[in-house]
Each structure stands twice: as structure tokens, then as C-alpha cells.
PDB file of N, CA and C in Angstrom:
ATOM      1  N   UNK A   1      63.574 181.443  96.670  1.00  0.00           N
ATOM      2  CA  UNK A   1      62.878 180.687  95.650  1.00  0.00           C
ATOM      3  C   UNK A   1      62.618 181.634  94.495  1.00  0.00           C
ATOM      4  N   UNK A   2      62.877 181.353  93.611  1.00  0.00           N
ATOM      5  CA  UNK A   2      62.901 182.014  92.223  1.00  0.00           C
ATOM      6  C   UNK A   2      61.439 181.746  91.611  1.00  0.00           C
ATOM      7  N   UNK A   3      61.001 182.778  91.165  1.00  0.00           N
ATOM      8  CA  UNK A   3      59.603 183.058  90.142  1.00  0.00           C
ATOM      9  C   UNK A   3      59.522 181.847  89.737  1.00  0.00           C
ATOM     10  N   UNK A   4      59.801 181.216  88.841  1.00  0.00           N
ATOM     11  CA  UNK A   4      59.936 180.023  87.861  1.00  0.00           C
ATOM     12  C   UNK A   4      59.355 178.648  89.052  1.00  0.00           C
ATOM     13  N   UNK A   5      60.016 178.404  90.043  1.00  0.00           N
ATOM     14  CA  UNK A   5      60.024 177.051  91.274  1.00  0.00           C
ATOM     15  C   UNK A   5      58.507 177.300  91.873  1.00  0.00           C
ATOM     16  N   UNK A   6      57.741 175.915  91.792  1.00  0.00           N
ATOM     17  CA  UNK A   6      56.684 175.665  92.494  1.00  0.00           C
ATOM     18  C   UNK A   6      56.754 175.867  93.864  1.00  0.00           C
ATOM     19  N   UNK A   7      55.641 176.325  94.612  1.00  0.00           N
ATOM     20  CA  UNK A   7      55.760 176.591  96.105  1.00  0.00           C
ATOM     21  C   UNK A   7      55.305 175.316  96.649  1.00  0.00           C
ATOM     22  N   UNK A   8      55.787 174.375  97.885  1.00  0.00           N
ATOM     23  CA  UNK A   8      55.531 172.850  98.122  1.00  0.00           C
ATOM     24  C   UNK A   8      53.723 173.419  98.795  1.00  0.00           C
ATOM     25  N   UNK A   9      53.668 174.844  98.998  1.00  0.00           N
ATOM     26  CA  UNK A   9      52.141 175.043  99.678  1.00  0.00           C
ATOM     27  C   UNK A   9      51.261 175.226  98.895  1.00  0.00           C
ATOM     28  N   UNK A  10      49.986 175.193  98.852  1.00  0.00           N
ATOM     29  CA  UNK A  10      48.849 176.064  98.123  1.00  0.00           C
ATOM     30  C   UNK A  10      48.988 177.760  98.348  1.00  0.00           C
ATOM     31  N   UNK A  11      47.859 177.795  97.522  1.00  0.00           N
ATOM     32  CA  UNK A  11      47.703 179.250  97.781  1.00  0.00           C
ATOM     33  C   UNK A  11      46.753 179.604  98.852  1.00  0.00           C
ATOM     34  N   UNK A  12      46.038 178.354  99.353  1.00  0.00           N
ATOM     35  CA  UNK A  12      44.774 178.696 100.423  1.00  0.00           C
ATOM     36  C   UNK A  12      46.079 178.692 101.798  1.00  0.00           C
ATOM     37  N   UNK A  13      46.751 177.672 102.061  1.00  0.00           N
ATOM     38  CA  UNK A  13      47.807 176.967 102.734  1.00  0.00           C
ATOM     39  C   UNK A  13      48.097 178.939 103.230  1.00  0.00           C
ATOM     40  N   UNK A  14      49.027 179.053 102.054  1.00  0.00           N
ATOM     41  CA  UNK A  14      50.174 180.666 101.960  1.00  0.00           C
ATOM     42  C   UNK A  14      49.232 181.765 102.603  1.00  0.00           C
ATOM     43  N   UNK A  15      47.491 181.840 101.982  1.00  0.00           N
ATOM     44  CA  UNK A  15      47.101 182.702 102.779  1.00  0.00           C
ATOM     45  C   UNK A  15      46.503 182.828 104.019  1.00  0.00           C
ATOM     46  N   UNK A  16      46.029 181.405 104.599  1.00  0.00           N
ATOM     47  CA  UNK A  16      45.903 181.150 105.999  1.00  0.00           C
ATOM     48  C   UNK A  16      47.154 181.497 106.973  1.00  0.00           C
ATOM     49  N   UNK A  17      48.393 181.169 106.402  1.00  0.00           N
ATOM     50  CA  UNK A  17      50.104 181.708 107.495  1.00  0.00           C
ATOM     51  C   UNK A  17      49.811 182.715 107.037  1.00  0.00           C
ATOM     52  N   UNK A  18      49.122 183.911 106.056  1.00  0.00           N
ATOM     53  CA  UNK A  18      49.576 185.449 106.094  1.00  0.00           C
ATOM     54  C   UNK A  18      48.679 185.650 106.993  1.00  0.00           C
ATOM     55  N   UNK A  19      47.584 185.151 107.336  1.00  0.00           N
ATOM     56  CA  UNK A  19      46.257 185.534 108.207  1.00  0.00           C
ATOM     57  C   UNK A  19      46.590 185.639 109.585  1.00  0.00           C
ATOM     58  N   UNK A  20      47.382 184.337 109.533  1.00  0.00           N
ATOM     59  CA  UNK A  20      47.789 184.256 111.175  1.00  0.00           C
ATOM     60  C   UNK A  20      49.058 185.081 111.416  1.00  0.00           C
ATOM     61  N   UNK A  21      49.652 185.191 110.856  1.00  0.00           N
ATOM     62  CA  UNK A  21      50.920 186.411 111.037  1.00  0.00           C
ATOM     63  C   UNK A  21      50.438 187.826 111.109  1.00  0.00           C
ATOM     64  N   UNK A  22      49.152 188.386 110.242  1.00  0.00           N
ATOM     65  CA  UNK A  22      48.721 189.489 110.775  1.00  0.00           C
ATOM     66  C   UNK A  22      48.299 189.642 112.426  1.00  0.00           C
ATOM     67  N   UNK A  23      47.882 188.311 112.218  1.00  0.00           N
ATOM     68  CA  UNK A  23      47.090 188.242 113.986  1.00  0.00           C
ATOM     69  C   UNK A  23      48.243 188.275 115.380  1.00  0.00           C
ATOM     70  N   UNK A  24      49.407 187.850 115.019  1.00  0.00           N
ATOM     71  CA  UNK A  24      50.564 187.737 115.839  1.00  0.00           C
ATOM     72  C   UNK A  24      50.277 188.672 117.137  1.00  0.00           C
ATOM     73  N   UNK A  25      50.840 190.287 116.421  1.00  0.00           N
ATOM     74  CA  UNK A  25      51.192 191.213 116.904  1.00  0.00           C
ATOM     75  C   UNK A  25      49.763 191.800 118.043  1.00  0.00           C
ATOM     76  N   UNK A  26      48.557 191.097 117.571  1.00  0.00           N
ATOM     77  CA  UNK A  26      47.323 191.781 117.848  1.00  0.00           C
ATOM     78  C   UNK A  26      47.320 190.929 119.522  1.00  0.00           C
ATOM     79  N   UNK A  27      47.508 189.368 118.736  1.00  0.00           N
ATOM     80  CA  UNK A  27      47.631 188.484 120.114  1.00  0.00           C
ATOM     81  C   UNK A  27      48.555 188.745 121.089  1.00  0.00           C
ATOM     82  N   UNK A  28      49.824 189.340 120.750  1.00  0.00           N
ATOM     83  CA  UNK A  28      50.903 189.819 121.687  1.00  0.00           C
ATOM     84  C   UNK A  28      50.573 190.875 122.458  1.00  0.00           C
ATOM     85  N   UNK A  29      49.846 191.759 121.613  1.00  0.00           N
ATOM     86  CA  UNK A  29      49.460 192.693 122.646  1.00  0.00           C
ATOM     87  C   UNK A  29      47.991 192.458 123.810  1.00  0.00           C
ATOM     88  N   UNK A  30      47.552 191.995 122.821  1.00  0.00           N
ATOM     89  CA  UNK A  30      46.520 191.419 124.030  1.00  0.00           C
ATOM     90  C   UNK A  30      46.231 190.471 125.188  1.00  0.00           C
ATOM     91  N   UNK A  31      47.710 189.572 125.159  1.00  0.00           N
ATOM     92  CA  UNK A  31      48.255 189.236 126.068  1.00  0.00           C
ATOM     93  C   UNK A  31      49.136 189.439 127.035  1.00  0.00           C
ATOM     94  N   UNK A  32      49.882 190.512 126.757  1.00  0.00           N
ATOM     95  CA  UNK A  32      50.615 191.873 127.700  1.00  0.00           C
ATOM     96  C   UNK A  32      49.729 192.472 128.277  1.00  0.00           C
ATOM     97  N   UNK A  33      48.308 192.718 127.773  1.00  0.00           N
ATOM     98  CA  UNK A  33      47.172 193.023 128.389  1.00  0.00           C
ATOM     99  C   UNK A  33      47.150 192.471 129.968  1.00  0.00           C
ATOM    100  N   UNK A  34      46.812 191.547 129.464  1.00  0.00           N
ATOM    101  CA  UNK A  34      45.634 190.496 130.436  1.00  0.00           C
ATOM    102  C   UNK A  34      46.914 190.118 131.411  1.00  0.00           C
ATOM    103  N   UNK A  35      48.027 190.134 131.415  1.00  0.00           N
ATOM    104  CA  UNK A  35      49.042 189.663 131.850  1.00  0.00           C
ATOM    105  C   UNK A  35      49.591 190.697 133.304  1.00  0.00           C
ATOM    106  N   UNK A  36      48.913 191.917 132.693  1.00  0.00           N
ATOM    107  CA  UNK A  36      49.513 193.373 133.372  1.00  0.00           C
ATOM    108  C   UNK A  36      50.808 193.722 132.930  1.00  0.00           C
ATOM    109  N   UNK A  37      51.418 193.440 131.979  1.00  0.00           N
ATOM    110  CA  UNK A  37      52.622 193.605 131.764  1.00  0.00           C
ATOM    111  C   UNK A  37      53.582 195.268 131.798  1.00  0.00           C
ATOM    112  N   UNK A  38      52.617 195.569 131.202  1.00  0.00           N
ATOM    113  CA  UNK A  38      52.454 197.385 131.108  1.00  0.00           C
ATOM    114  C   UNK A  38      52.994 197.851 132.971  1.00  0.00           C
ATOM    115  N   UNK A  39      52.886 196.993 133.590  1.00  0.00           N
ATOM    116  CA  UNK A  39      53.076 198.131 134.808  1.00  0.00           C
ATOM    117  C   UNK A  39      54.203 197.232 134.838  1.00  0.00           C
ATOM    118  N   UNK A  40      55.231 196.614 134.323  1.00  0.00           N
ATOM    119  CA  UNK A  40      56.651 196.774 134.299  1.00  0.00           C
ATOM    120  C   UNK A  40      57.669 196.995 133.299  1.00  0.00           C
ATOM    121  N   UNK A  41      56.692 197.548 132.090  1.00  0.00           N
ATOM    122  CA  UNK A  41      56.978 198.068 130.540  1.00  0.00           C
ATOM    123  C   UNK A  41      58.201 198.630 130.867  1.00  0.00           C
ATOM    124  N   UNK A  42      59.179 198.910 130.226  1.00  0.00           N
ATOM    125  CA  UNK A  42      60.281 200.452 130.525  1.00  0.00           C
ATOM    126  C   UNK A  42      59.662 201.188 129.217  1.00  0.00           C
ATOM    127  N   UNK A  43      58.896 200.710 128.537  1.00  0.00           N
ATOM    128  CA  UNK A  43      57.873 201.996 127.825  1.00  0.00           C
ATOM    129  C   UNK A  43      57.157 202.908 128.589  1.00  0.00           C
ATOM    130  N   UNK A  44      57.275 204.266 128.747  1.00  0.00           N
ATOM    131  CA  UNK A  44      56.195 205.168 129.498  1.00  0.00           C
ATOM    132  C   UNK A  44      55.027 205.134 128.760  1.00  0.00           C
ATOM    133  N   UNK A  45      54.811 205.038 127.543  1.00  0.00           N
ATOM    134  CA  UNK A  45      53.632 205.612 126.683  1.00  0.00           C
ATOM    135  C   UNK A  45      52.599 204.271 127.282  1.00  0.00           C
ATOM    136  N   UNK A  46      53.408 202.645 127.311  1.00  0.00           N
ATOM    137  CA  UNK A  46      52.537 201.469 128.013  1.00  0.00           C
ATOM    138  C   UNK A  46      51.784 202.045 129.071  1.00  0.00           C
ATOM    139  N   UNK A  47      53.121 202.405 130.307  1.00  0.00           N
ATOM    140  CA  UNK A  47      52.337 202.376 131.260  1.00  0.00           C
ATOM    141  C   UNK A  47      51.686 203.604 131.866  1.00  0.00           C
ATOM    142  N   UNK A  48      51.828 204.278 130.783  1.00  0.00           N
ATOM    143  CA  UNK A  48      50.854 205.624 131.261  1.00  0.00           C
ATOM    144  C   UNK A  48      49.401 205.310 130.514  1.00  0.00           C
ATOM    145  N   UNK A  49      49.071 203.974 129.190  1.00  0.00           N
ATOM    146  CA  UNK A  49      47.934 203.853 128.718  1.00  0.00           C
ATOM    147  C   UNK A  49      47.268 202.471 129.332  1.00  0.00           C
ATOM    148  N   UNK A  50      47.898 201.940 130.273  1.00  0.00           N
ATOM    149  CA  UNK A  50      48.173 200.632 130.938  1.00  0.00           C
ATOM    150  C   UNK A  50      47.492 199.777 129.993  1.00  0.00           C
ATOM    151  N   UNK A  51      48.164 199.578 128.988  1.00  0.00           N
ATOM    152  CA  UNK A  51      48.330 198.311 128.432  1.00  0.00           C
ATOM    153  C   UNK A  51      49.233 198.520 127.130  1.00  0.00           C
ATOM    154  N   UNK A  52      49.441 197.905 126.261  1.00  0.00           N
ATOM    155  CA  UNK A  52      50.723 197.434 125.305  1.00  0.00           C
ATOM    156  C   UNK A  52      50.679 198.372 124.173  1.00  0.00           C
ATOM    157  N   UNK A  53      50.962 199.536 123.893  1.00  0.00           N
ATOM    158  CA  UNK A  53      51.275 200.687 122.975  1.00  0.00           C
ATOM    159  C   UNK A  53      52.172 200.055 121.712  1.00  0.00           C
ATOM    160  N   UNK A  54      52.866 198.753 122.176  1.00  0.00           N
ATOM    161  CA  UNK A  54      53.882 198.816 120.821  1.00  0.00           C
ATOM    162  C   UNK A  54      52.757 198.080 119.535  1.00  0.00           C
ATOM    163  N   UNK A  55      53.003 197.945 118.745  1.00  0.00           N
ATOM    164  CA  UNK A  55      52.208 198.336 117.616  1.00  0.00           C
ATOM    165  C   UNK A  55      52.845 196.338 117.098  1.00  0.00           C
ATOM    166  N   UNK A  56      53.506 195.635 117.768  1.00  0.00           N
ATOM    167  CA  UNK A  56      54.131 194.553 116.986  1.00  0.00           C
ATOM    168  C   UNK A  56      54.138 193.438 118.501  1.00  0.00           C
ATOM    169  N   UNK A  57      53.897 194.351 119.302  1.00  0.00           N
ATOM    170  CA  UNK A  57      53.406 193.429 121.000  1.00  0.00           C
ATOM    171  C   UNK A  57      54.552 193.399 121.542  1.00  0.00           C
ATOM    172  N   UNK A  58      55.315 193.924 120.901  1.00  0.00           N
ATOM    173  CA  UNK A  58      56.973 193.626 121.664  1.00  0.00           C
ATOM    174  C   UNK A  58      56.901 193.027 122.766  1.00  0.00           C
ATOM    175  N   UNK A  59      56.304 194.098 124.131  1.00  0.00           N
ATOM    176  CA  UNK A  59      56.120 193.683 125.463  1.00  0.00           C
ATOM    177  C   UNK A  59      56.261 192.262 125.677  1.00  0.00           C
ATOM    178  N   UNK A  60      55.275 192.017 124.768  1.00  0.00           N
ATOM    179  CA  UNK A  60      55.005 190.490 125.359  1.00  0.00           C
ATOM    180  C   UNK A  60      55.985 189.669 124.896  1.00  0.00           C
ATOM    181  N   UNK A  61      56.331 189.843 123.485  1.00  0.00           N
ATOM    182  CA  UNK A  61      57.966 188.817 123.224  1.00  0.00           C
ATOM    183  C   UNK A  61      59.550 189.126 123.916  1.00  0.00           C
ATOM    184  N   UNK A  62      59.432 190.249 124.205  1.00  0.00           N
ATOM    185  CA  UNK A  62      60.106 190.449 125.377  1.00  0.00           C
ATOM    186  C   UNK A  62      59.967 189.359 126.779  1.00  0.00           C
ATOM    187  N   UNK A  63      58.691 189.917 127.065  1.00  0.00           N
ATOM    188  CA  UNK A  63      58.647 188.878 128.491  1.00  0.00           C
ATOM    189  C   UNK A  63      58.484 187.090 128.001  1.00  0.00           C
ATOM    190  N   UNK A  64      58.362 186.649 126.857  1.00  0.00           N
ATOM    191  CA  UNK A  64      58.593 185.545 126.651  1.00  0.00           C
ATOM    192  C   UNK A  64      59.907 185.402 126.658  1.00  0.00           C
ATOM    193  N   UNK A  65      61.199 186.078 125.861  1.00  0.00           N
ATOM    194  CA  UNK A  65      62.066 185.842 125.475  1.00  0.00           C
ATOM    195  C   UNK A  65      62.918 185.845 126.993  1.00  0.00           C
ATOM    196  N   UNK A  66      62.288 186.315 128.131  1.00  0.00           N
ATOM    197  CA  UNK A  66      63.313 186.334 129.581  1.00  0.00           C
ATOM    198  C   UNK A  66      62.540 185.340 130.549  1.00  0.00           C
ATOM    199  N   UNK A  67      61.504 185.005 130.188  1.00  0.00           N
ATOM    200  CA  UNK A  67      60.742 183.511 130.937  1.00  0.00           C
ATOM    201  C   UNK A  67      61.420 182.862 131.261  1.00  0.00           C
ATOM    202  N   UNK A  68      62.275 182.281 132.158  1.00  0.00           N
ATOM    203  CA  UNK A  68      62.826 180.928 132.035  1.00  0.00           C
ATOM    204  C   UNK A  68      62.181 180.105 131.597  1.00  0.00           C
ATOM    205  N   UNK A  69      62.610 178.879 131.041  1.00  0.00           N
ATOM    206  CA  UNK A  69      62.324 177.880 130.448  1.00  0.00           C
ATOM    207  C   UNK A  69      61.280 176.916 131.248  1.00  0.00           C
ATOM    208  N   UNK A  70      61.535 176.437 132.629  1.00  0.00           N
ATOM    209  CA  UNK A  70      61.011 175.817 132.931  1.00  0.00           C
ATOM    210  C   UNK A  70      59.686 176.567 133.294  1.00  0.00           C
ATOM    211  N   UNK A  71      59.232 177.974 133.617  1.00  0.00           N
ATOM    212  CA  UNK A  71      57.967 178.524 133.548  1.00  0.00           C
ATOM    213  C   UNK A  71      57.127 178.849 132.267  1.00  0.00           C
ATOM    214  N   UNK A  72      57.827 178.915 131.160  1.00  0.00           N
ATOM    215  CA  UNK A  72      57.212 178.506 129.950  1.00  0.00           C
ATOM    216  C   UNK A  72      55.962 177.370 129.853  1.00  0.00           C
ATOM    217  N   UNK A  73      57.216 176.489 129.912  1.00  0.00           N
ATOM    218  CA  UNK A  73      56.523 174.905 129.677  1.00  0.00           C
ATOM    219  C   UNK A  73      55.198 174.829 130.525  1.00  0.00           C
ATOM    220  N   UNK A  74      56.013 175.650 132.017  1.00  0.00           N
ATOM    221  CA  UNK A  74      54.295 175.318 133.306  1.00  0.00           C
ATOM    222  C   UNK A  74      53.410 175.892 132.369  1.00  0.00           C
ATOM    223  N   UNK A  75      53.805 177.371 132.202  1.00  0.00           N
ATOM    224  CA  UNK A  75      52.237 178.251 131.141  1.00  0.00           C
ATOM    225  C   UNK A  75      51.757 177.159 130.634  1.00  0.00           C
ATOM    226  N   UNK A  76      52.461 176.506 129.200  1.00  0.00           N
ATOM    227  CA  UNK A  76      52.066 176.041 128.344  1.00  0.00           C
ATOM    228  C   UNK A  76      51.138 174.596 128.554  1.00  0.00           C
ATOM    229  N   UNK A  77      51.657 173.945 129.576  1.00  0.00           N
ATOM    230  CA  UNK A  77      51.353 173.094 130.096  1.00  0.00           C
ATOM    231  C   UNK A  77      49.482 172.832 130.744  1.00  0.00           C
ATOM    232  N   UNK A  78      49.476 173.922 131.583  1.00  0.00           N
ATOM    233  CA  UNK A  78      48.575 174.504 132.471  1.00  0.00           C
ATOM    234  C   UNK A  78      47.483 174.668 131.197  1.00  0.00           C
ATOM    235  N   UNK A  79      47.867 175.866 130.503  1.00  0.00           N
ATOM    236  CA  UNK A  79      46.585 176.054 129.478  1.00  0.00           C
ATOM    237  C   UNK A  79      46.157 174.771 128.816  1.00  0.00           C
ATOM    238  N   UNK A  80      47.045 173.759 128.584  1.00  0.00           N
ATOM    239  CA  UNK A  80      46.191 172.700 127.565  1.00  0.00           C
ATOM    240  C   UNK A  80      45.392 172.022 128.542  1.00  0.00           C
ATOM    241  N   UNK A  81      45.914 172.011 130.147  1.00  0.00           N
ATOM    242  CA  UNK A  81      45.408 170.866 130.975  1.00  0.00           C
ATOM    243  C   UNK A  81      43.606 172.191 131.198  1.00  0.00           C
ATOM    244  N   UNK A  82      44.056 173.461 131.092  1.00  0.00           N
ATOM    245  CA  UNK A  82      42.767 174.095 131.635  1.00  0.00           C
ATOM    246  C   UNK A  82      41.671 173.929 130.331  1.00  0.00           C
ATOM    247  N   UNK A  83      42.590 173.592 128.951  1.00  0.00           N
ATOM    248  CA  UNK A  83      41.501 173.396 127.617  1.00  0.00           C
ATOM    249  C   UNK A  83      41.055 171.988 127.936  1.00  0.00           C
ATOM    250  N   UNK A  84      41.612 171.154 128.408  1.00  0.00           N
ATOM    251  CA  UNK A  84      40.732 169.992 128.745  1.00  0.00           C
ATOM    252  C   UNK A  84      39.581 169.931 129.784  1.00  0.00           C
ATOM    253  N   UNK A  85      39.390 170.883 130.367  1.00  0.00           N
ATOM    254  CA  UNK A  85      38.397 170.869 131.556  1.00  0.00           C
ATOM    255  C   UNK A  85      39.289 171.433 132.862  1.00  0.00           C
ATOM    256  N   UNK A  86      40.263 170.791 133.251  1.00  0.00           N
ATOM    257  CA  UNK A  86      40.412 170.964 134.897  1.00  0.00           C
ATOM    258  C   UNK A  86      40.295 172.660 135.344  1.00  0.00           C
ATOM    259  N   UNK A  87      40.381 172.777 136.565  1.00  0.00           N
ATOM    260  CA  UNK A  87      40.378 173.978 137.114  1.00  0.00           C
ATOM    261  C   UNK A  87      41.613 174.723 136.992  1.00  0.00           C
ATOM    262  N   UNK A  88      41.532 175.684 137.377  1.00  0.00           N
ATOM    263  CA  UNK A  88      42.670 176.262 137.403  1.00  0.00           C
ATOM    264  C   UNK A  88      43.973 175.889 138.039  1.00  0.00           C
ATOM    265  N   UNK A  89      43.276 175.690 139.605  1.00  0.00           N
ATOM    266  CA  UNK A  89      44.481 175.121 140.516  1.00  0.00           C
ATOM    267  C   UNK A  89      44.977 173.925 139.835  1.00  0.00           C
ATOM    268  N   UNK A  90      43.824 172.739 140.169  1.00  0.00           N
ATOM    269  CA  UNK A  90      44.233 171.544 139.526  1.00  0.00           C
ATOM    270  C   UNK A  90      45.402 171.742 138.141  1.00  0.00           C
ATOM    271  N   UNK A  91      44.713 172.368 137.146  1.00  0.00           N
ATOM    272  CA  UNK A  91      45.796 172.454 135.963  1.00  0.00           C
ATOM    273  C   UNK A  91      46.985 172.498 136.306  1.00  0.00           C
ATOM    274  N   UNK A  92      47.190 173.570 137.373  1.00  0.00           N
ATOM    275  CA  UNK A  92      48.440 174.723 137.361  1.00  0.00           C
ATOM    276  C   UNK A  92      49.458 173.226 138.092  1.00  0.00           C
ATOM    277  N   UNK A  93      48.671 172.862 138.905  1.00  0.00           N
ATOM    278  CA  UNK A  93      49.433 171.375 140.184  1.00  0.00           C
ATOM    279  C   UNK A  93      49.964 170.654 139.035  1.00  0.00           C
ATOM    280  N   UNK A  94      48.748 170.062 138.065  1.00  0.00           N
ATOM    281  CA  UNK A  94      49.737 168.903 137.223  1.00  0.00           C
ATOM    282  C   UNK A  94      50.486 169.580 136.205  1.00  0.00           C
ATOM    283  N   UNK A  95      50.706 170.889 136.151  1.00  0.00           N
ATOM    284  CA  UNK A  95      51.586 171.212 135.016  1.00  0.00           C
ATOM    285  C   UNK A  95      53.146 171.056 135.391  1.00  0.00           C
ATOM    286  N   UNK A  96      52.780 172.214 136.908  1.00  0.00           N
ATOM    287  CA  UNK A  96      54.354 171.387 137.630  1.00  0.00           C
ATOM    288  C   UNK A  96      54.725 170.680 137.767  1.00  0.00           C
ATOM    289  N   UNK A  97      53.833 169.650 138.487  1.00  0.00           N
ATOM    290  CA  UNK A  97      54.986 168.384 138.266  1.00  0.00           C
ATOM    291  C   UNK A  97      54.636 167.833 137.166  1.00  0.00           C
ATOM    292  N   UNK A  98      54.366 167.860 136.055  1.00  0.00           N
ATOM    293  CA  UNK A  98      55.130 167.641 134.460  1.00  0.00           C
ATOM    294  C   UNK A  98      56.243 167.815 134.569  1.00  0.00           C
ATOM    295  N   UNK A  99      56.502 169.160 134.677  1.00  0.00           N
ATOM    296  CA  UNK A  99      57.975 169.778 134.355  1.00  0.00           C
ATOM    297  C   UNK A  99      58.918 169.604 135.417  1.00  0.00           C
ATOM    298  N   UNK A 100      58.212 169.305 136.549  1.00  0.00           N
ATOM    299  CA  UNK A 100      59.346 168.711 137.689  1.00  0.00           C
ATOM    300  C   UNK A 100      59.791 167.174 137.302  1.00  0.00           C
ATOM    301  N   UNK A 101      58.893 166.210 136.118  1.00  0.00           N
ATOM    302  CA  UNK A 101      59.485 164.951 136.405  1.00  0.00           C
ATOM    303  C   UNK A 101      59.941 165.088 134.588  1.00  0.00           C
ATOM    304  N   UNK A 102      60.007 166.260 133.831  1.00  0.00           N
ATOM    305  CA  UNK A 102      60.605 166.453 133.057  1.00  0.00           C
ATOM    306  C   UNK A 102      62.019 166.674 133.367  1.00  0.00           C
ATOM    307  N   UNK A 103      62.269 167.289 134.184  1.00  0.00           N
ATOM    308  CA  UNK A 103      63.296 168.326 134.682  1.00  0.00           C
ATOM    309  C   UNK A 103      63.792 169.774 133.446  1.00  0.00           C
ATOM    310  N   UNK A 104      64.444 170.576 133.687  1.00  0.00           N
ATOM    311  CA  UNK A 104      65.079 171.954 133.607  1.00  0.00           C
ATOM    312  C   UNK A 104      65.428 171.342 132.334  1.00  0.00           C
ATOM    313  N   UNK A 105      64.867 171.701 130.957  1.00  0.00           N
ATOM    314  CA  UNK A 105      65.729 171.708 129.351  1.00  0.00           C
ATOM    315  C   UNK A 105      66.979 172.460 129.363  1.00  0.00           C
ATOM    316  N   UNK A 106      68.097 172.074 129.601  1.00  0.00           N
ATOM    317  CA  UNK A 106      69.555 172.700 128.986  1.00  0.00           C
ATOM    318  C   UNK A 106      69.709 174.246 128.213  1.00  0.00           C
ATOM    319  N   UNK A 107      70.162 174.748 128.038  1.00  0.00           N
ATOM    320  CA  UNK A 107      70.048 176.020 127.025  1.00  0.00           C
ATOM    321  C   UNK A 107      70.859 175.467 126.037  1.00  0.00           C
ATOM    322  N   UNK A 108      70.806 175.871 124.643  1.00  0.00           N
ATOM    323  CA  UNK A 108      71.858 175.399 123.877  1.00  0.00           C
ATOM    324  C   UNK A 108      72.942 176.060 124.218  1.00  0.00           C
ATOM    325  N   UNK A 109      74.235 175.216 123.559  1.00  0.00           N
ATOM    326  CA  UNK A 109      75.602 176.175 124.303  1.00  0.00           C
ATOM    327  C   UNK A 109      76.225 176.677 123.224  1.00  0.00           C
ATOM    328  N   UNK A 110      76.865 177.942 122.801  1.00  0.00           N
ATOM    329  CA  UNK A 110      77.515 178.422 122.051  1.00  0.00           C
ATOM    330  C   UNK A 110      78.715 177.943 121.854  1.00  0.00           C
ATOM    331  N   UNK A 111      78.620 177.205 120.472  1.00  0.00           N
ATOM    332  CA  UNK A 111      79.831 176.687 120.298  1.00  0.00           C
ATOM    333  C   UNK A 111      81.166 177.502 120.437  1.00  0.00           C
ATOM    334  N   UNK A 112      80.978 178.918 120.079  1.00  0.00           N
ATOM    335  CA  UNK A 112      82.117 179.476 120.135  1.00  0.00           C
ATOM    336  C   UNK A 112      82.617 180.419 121.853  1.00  0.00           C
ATOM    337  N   UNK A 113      81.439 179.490 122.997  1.00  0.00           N
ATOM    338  CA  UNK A 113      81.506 180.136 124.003  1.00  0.00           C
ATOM    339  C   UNK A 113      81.277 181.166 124.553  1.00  0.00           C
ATOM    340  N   UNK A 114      80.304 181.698 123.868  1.00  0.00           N
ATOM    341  CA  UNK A 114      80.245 183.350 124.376  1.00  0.00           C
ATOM    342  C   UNK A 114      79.002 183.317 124.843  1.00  0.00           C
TER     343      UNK A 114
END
């Protein structure tokens, strides 16, 4: 977008996404935290400070990015059912079978096969 072209956001809009993008890296790591992730880091500096040394949370988008899919969704699932009240167990029960009567999302396929 060129100097001259209106932005379709505000400026309150533009600086609330810079706010939360600072916060990203802070939340990544503090969820590699709580997660224990650090004691299967292949960072030494992690797991010799046992918890998340990288400075951008890597750890943790790492271990998102090798989640399978269908344990994602349970996480994701689970936390909204535990923001509504239920317990833990309870949550965790109806998150699965969500995703069991969802079934397994596809991966996209590379068109060029690789």
C-alpha cells in the first residue's frame, strides 16, 4: 500500500494488532512454560533454565506446528468448554468427542505433490 491509499483500519484498530503482536512472543513463551516444554527443547540454554529462552517463543510454535490436527482442535476445544464453567475432565470428555463426531480435517495436498 502506497503513502497516498487510505488504510480500510483506524489508527486505534492498527494500534491494538501492534499491541497484540508485541504480546505474541511473551504468550508463546509462557505457554512452553506451563506446558513443560523445555524438558524436550533441543535448545540446551531452555532446558538447562527450564523454561523457554527463545526470545520469539519459538518452542511453543514449534510444538504447535507438529500437533496433529486432531489434538489441536481437542486443546482448543477443551479450553472454551473449561471458559464456560465445566471441569476439567468433563471439558476434556466433550472436547473429544467433538472431534471424534467431527472426524480427522484432511491436510491440504500439494498440488505439485511433494
Amino acid at each position: 500500500m502506497s503513502a497516498s491509499e487510505k488504510s480500510a483500519f483506524s489508527a486505534e484498530q492498527i494500534a491494538a494488532f501492534e499491541r497484540i503482536q508485541a504480546l505474541r512472543p511473551v504468550l508463546f513463551r509462557q505457554s512452553a512454560d506451563k506446558a513443560r516444554l523445555f524438558e524436550i527443547c533441543p535448545d540446551r540454554s531452555c532446558r538447562r533454565a527450564r523454561a523457554c529462552c527463545e526470545p520469539r517463543g519459538l518452542c511453543f510454535q514449534i510444538f504447535l506446528a507438529t500437533t496433529p490436527d486432531y489434538l489441536r482442535r481437542t486443546f482448543v476445544y477443551a479450553l472454551r468448554y473449561r471458559c464456560d464453567g465445566l471441569g476439567p475432565e468433563d471439558a476434556w470428555r466433550k472436547a473429544e468427542a467433538r472431534v471424534a463426531v467431527e472426524g480427522a480435517m484432511p491436510l491440504p495436498v500439494d498440488p505439485a505433490g511433494r
